[in-house]
Structure formats: structure tokens, C-alpha cells
N, C-alpha and C. Protein backbone atom coordinates (compact mmCIF):
# COMPACT_ATOMS: atom_id res chain seq x y z
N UNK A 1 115.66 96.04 83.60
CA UNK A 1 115.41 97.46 83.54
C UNK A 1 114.82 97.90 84.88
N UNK A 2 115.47 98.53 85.47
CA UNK A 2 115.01 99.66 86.68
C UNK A 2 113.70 99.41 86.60
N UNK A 3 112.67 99.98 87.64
CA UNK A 3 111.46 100.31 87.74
C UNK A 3 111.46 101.83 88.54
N UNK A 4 111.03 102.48 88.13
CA UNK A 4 111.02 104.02 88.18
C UNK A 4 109.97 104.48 89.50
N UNK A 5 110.61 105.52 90.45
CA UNK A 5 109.70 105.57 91.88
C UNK A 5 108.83 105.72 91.06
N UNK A 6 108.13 106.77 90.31
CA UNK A 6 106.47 106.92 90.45
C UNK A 6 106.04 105.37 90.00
N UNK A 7 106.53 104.59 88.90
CA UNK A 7 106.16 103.54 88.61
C UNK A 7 105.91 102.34 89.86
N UNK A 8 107.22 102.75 90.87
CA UNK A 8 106.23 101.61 92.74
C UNK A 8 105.30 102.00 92.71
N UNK A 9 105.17 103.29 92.73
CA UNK A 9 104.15 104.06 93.86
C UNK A 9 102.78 103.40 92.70
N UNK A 10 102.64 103.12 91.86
CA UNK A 10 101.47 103.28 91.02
C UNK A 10 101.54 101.31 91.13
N UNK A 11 102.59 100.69 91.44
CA UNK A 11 102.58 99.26 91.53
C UNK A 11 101.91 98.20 93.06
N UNK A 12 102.04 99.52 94.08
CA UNK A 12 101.60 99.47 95.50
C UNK A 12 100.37 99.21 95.95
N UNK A 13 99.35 99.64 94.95
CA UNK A 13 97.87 99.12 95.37
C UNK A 13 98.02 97.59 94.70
N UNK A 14 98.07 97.13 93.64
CA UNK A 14 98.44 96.04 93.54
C UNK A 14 99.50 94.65 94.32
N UNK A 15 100.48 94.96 94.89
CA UNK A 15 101.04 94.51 95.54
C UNK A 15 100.19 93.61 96.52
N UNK A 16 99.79 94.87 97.18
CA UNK A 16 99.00 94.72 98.61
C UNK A 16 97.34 94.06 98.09
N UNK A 17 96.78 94.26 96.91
CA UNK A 17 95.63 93.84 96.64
C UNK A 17 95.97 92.03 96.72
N UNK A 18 97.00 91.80 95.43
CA UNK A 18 98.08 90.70 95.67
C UNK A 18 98.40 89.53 96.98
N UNK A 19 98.71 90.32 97.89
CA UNK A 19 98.77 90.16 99.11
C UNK A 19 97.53 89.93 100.07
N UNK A 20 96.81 90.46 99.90
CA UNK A 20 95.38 90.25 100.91
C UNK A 20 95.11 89.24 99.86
N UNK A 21 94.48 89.01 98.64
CA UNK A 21 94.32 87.77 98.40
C UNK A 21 94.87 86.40 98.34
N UNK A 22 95.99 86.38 98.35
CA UNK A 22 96.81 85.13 98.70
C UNK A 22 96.89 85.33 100.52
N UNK A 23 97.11 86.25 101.36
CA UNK A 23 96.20 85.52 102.23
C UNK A 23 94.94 85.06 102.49
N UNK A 24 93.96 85.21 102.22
CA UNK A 24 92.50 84.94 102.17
C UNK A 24 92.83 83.42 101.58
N UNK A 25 93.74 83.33 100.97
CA UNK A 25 93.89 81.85 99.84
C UNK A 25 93.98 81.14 100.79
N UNK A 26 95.52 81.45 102.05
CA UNK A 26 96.29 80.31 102.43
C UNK A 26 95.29 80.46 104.00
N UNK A 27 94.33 81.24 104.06
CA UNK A 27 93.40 81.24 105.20
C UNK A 27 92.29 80.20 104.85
N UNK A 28 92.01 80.27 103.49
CA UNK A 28 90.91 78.98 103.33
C UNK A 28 91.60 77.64 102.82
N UNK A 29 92.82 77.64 102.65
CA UNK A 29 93.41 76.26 102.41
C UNK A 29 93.83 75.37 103.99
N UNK A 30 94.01 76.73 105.06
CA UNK A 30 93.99 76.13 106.59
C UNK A 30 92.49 75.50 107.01
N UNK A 31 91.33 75.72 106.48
CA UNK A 31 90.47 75.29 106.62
C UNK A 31 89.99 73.90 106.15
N UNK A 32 89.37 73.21 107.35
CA UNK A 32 89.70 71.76 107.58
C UNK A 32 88.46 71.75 106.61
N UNK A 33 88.03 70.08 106.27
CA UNK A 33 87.03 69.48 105.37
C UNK A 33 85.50 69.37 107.02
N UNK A 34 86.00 70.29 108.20
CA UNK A 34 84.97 69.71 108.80
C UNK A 34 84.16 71.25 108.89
N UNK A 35 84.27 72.13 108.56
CA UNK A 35 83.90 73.30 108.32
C UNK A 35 82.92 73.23 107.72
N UNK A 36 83.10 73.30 106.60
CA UNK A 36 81.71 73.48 105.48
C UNK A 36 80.78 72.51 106.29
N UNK A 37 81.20 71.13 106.58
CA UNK A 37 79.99 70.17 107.41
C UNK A 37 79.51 70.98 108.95
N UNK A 38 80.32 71.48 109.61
CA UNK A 38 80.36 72.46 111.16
C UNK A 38 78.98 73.73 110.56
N UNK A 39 79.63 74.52 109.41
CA UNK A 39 78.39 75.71 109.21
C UNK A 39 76.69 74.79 108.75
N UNK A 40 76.76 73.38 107.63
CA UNK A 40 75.90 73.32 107.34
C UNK A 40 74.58 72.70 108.50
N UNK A 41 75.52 72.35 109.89
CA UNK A 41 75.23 71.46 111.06
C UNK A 41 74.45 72.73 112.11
N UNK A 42 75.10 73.59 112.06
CA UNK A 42 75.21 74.78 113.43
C UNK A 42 73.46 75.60 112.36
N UNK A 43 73.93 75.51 110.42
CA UNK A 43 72.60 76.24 110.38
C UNK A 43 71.35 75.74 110.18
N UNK A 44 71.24 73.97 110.19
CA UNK A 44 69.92 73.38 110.68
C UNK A 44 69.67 73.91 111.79
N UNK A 45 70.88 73.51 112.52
CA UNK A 45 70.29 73.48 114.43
C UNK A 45 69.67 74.72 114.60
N UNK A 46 70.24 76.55 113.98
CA UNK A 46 69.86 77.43 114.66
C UNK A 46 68.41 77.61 113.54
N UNK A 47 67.87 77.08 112.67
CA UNK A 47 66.75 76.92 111.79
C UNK A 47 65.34 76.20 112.65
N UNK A 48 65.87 75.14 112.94
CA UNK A 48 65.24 74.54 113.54
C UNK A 48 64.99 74.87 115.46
N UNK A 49 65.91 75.44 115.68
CA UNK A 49 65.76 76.25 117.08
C UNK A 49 66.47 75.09 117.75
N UNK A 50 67.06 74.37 117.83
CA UNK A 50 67.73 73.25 118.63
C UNK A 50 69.14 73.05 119.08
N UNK A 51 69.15 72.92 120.02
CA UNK A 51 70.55 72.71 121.01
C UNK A 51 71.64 71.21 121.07
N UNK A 52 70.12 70.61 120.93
CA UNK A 52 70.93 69.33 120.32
C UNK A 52 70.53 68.64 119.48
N UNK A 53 71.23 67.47 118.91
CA UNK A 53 70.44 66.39 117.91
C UNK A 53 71.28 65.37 118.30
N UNK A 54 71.17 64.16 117.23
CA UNK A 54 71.29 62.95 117.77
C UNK A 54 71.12 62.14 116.36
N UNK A 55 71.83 60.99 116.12
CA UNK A 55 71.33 59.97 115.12
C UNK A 55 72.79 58.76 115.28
N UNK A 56 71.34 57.44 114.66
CA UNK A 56 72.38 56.23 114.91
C UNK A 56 73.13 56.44 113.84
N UNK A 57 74.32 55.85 113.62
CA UNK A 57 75.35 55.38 112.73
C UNK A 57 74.97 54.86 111.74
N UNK A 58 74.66 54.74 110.60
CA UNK A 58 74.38 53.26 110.02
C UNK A 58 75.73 52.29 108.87
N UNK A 59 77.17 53.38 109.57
CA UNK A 59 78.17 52.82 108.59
C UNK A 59 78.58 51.54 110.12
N UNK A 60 78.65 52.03 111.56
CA UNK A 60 78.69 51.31 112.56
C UNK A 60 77.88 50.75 113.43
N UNK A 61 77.19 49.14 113.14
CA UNK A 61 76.69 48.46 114.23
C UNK A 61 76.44 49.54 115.72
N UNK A 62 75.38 49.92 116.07
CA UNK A 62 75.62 49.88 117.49
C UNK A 62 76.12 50.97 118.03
N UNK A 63 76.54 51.98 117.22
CA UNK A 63 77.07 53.23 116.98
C UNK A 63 76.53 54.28 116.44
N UNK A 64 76.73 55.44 118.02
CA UNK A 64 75.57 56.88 117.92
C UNK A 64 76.63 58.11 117.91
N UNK A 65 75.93 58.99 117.28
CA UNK A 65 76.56 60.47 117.45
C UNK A 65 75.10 61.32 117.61
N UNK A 66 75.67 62.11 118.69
CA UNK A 66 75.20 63.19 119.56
C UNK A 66 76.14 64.29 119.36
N UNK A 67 75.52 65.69 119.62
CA UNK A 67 75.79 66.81 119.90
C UNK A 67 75.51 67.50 120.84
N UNK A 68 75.68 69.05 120.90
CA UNK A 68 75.45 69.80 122.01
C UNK A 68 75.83 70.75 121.17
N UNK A 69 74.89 72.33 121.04
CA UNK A 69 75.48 73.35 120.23
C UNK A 69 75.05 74.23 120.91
N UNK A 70 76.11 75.22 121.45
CA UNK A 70 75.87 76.02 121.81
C UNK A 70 76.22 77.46 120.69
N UNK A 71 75.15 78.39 120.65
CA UNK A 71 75.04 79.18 119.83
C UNK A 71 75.83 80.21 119.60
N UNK A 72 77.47 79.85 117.97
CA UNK A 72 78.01 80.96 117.83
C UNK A 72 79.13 80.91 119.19
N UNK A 73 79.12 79.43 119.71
CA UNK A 73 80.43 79.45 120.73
C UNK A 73 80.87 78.15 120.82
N UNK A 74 80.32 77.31 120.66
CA UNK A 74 80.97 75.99 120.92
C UNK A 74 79.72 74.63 120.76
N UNK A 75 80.67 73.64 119.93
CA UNK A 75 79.77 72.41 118.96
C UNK A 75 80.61 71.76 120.16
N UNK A 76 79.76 70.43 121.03
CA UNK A 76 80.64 69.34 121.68
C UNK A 76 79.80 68.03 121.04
N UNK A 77 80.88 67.00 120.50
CA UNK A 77 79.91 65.77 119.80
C UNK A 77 80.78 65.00 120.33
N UNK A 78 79.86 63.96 120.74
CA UNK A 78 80.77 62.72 120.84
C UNK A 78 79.66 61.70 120.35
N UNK A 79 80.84 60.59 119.63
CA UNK A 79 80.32 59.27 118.80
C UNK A 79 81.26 57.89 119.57
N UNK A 80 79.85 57.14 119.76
CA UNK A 80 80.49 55.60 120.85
C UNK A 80 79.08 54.34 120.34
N UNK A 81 79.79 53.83 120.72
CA UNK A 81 78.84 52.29 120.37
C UNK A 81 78.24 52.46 121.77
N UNK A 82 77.09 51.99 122.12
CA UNK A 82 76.48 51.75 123.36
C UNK A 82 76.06 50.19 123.31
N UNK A 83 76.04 49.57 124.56
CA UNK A 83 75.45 48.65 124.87
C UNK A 83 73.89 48.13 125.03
N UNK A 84 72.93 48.93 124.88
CA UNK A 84 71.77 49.41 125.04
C UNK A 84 71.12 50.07 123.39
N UNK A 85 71.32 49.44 122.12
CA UNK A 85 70.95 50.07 121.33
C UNK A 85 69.62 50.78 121.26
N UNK A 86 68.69 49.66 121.37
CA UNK A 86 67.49 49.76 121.63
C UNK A 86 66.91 51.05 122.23
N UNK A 87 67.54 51.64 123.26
CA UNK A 87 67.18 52.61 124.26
C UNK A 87 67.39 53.62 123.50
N UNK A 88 68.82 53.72 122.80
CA UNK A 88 69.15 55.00 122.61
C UNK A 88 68.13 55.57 120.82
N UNK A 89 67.82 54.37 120.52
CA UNK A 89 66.85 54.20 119.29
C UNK A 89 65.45 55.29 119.89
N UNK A 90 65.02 54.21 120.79
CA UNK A 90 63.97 54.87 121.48
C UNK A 90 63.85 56.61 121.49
N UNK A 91 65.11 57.00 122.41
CA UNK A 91 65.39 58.51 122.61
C UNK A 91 65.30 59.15 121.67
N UNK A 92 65.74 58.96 120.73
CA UNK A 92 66.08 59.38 119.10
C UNK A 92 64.96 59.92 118.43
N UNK A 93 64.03 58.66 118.32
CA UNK A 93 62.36 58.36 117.79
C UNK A 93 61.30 59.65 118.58
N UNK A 94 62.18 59.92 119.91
CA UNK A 94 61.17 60.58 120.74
C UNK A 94 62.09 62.23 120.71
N UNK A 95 62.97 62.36 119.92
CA UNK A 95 64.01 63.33 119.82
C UNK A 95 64.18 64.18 121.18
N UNK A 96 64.68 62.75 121.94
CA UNK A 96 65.65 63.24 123.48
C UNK A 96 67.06 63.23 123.33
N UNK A 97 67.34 63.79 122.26
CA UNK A 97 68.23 63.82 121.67
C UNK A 97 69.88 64.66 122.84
N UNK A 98 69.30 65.59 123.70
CA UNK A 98 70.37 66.13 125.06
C UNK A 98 70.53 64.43 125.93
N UNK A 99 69.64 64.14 126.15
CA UNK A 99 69.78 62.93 126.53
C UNK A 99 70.61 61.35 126.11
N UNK A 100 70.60 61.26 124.52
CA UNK A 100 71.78 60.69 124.24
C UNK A 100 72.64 61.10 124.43
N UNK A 101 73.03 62.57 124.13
CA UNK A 101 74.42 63.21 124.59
C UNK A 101 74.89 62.50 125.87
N UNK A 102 73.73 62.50 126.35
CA UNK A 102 74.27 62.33 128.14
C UNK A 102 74.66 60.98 128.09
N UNK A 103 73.52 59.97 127.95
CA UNK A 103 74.17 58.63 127.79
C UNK A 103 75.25 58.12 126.96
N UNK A 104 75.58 58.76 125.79
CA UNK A 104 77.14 58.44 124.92
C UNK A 104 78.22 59.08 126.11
N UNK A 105 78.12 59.85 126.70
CA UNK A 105 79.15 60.97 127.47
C UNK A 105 79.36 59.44 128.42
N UNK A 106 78.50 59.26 129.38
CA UNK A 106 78.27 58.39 130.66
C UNK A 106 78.62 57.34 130.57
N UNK A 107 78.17 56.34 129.51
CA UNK A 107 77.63 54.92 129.24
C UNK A 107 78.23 54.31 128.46
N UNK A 108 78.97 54.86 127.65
CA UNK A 108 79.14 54.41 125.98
C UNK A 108 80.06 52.96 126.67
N UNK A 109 80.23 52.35 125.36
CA UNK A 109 81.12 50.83 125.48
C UNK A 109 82.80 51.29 126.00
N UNK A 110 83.27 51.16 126.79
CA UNK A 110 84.78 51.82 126.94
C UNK A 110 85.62 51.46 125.56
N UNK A 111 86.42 52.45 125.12
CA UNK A 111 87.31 52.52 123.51
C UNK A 111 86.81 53.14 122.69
N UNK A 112 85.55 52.89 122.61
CA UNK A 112 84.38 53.54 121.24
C UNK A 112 84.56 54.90 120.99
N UNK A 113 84.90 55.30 122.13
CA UNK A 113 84.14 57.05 122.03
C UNK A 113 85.21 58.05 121.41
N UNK A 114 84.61 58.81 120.69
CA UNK A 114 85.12 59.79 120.28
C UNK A 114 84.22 61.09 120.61
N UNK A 115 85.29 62.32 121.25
CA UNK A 115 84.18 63.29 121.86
C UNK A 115 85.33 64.75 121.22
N UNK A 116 84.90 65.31 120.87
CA UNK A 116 85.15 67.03 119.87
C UNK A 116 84.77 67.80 120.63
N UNK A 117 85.45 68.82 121.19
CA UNK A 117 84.90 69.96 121.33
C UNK A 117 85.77 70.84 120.52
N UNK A 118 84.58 71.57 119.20
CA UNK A 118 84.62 72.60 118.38
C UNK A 118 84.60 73.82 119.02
N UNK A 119 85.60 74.73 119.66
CA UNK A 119 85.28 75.86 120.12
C UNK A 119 85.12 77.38 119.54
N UNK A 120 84.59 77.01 118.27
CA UNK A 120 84.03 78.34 117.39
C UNK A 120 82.25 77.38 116.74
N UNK A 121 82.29 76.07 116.91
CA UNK A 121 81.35 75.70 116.26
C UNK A 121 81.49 76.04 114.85
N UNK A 122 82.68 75.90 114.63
CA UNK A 122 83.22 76.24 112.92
C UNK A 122 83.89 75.06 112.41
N UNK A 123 84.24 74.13 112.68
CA UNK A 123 85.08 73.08 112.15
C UNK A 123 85.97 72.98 112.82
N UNK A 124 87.04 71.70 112.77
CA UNK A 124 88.18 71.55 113.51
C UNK A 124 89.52 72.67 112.85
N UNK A 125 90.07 73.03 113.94
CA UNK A 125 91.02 73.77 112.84
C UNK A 125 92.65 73.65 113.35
N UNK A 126 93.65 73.60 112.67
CA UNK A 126 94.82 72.90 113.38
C UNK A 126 95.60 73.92 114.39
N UNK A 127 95.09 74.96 114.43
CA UNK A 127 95.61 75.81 115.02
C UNK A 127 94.59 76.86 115.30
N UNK A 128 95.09 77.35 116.98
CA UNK A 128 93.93 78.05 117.93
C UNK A 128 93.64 79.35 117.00
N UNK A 129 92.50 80.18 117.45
CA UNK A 129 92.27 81.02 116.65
C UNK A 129 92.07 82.55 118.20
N UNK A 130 93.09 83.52 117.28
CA UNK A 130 93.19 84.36 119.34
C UNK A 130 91.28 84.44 119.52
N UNK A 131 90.45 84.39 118.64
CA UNK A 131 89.08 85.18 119.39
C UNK A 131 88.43 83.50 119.93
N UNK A 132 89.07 82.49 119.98
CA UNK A 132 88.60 81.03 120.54
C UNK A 132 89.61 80.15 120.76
N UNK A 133 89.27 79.36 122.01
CA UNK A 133 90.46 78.72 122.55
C UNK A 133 90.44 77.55 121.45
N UNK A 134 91.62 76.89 121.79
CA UNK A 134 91.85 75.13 120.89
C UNK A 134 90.56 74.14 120.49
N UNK A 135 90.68 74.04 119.50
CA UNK A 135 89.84 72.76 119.53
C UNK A 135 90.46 71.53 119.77
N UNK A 136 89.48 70.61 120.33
CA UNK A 136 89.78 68.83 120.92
C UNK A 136 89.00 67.63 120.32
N UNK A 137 90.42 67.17 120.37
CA UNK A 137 89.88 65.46 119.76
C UNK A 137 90.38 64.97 120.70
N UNK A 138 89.36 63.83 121.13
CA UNK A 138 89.64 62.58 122.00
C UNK A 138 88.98 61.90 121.15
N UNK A 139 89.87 60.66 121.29
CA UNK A 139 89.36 59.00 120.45
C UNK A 139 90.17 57.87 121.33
N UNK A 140 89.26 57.11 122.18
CA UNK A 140 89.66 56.07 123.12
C UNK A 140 90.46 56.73 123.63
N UNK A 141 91.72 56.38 124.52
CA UNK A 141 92.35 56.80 125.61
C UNK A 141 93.31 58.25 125.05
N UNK A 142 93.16 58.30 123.78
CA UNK A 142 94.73 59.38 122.79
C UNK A 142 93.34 60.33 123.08
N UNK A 143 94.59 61.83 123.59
CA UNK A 143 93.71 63.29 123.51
C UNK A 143 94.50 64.48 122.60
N UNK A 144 94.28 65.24 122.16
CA UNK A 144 94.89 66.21 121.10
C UNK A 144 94.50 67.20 121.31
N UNK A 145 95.05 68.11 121.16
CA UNK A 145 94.72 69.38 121.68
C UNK A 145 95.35 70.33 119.91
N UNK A 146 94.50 70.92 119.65
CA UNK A 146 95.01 71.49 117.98
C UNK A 146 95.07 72.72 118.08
N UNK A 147 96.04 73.14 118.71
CA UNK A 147 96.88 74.53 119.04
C UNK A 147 97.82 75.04 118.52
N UNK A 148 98.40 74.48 117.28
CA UNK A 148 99.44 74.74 116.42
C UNK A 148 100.60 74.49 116.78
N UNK A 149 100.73 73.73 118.17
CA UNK A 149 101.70 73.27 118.74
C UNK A 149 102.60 71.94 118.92
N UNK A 150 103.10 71.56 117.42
CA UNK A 150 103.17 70.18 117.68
C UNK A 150 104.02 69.66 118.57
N UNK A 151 104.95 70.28 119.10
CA UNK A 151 106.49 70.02 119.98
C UNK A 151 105.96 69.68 121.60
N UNK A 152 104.58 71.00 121.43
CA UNK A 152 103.57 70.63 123.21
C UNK A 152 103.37 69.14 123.16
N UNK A 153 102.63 68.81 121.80
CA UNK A 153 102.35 67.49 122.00
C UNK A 153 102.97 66.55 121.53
N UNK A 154 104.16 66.75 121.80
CA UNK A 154 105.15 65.71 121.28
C UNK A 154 105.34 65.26 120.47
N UNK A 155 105.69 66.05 119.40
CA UNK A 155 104.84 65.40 117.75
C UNK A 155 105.59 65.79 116.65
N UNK A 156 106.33 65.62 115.59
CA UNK A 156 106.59 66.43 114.77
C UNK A 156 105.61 66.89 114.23
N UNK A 157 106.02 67.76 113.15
CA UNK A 157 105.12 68.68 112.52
C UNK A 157 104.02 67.50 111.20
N UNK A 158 105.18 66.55 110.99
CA UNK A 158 104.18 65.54 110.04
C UNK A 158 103.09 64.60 110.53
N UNK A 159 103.53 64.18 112.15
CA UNK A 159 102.26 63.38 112.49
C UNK A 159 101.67 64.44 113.20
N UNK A 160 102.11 65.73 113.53
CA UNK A 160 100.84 66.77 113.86
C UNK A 160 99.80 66.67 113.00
N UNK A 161 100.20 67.48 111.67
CA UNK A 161 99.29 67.49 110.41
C UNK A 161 98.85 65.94 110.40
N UNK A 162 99.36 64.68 109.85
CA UNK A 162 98.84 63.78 109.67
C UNK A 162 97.47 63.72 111.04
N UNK A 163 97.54 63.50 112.34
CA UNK A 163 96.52 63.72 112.96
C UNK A 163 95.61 64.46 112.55
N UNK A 164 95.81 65.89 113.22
CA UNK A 164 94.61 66.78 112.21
C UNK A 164 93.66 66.51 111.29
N UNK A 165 94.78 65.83 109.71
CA UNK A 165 93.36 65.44 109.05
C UNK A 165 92.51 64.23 109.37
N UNK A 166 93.25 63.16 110.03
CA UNK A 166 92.43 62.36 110.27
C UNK A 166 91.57 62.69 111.20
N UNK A 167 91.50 63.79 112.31
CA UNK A 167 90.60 64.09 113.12
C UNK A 167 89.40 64.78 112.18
N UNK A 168 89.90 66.27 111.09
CA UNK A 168 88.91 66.49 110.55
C UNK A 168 88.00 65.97 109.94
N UNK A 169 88.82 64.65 109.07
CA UNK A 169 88.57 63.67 108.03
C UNK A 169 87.03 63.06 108.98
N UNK A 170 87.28 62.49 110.54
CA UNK A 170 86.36 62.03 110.80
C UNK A 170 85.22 62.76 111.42
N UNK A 171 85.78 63.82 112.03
CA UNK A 171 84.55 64.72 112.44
C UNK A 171 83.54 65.58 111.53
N UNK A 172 84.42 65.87 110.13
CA UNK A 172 83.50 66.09 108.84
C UNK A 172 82.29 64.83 108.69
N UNK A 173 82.51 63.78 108.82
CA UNK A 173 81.59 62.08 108.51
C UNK A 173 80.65 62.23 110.13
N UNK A 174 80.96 62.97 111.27
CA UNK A 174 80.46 62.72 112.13
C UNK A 174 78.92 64.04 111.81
N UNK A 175 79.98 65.00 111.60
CA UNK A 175 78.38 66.16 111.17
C UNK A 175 77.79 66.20 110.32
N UNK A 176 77.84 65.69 109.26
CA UNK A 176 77.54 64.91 108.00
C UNK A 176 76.14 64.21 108.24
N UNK A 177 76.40 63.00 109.19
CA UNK A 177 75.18 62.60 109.68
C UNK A 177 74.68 62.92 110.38
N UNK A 178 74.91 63.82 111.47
CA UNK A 178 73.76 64.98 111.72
C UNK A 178 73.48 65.55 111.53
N UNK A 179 73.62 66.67 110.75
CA UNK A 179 72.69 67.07 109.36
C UNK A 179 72.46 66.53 108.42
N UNK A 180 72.20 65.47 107.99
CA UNK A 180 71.47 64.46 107.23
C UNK A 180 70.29 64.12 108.19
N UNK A 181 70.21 63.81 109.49
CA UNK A 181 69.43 63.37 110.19
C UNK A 181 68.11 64.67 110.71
N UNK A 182 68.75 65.47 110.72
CA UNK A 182 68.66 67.12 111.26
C UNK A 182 67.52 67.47 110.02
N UNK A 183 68.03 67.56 108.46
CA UNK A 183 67.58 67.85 107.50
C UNK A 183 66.60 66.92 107.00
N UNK A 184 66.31 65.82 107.53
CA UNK A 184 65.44 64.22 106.98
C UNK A 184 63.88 64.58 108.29
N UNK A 185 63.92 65.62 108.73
CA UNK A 185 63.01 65.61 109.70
C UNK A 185 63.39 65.36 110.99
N UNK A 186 64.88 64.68 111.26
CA UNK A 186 64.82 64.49 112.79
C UNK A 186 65.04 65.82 113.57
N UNK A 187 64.44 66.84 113.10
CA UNK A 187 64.74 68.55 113.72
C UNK A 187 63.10 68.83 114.54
């Protein structure tokens, strides 16, 4: 049966109501598992007034994650085993926590490192966002750039996505324990 003009016209706010919510849907289903860990990380740090933090590993021997947050623009973390546990223990205890940054960045064991730069300080996300450039994963010598571009990086579209989550997968576990560490008093 037909549908009658006045009957669109009265079907049109719905449509479009319709519509804005199934986007809002497929806008939070693009949203990685490192998000919710990215907001709960960025709102110790700006609670606590801090730029950086820091904590050992305790799923990896020998293995630290550091940050750097800059406020409402950009999260940079990188996680590496160091040779020097002891030291970076020390720093930690004394929450010189910019300072591990520096020594994981500098020092770390060569292979270990994994270094993120979040450029919304929102989570990893697989594709650039126009008001912030790409976010980056590096892990040992492989670099990624998550621009929605899998063909740039040589990639089909399945080991694009397959990457992605394993990048979010691990950078969610990386902010995780710094805000656990952040929230336990190390703030």
C-alpha cells in the first residue's frame, strides 16, 4: 500500500531521528577498547595535576610503561624492558616518573619497545579524525600509522583491522596499568 505525501512528511522526523542514532551507534562501535582506558588515564592525570606517570609491569619481568600527557592534545607512552631495573624502580618510588619516559625512549633493551602516540589522548582509533592527526603504533622495528588507509600501508583491509585491534588490544593493557598505578597512590 502506497504511503501518502502528508504521511512522509509526518514519517521524516523519524527517519532522520533513526538516522542520527544509528550513526552515533556505528561511531561508538569504531571506538577502540583503548578509549574508555585513554579517558579513565588522561582523568587521573588531569585530577592529580600530572604530565606524566610511570609504573613497572608486573605481567613482564623487567618491563616499564611510561607516559607523557599532554592536556586535551596528545597521550605519548612507550613500554620496553630496560636493562637497569633497579634504577628505573628507584625513579618510580621517587615519582620521576618524565624521567622514565626519557630512559624507556633512550635506553630501553633494543625489540622491547613499544611507543603510541595518541593524538586526541582519546584512545587508539583506526582512522584519523579531521580535528587530530593519525594515531601511531610502533612495536620493535614494524610502524603503523592508523589513518584509515590500509592500501598506504600496504595492507588489506583484514590485516589493517586485524592490526588495529591488536594495537588497541595492547595499548588498552598498557593504560590500564597506569591508572591502576596513578589511582593506588602513585599520583
Amino acid at each position: 500500500m502506497p504511503i501518502s505525501h502528508r504521511h512522509r512528511r509526518s514519517l521524516w522526523p523519524l527517519a532522520l531521528s533513526l538516522s542520527l542514532l544509528c550513526s552515533g551507534l556505528v561511531t561508538s562501535a569504531q571506538e577502540g577498547k583503548s578509549a574508555a582506558a585513554a579517558r579513565q588515564l588522561t582523568e587521573l592525570l588531569d585530577r592529580h595535576k600530572l604530565d606524566s606517570i610511570a609504573a613497572a609491569d608486573p605481567s613482564a619481568p623487567d618491563t616499564f610503561v611510561a607516559a607523557l600527557y599532554f592536556q586535551g592534545g596528545q597521550l605519548l607512552v612507550v613500554s620496553a624492558k630496560y636493562s637497569v631495573p633497579s634504577l628505573l624502580m628507584n625513579k618510580i618510588a621517587s615519582k620521576e616518573y618524565r624521567d622514565v619516559y626519557i630512559d624507556l625512549n633512550a635506553a630501553s633493551i633494543p625489540g622491547t619497545k613499544i611507543f603510541v602516540m595518541d593524538s586526541g589522548a582519546n584512545g587508539l582509533s583506526a582512522r584519523a579524525m579531521e580535528s587530530q592527526g593519525a594515531d601511531t603504533w610502533e612495536q620493535g622495528n614494524k610502524s603503523m600509522v592508523f589513518d584509515g588507509d590500509p592500501r598506504g600501508a600496504k595492507m588489506s583491509e583484514a590485516d589493517y583491522t586485524k592490526a588495529f585491534a591488536a594495537a588497541d588490544e595492547r595499548y588498552a593493557q598498557l593504560l590500564a596499568l597506569l591508572a591502576e598505578h596513578a589511582g593506588k597512590g602513585g599520583a
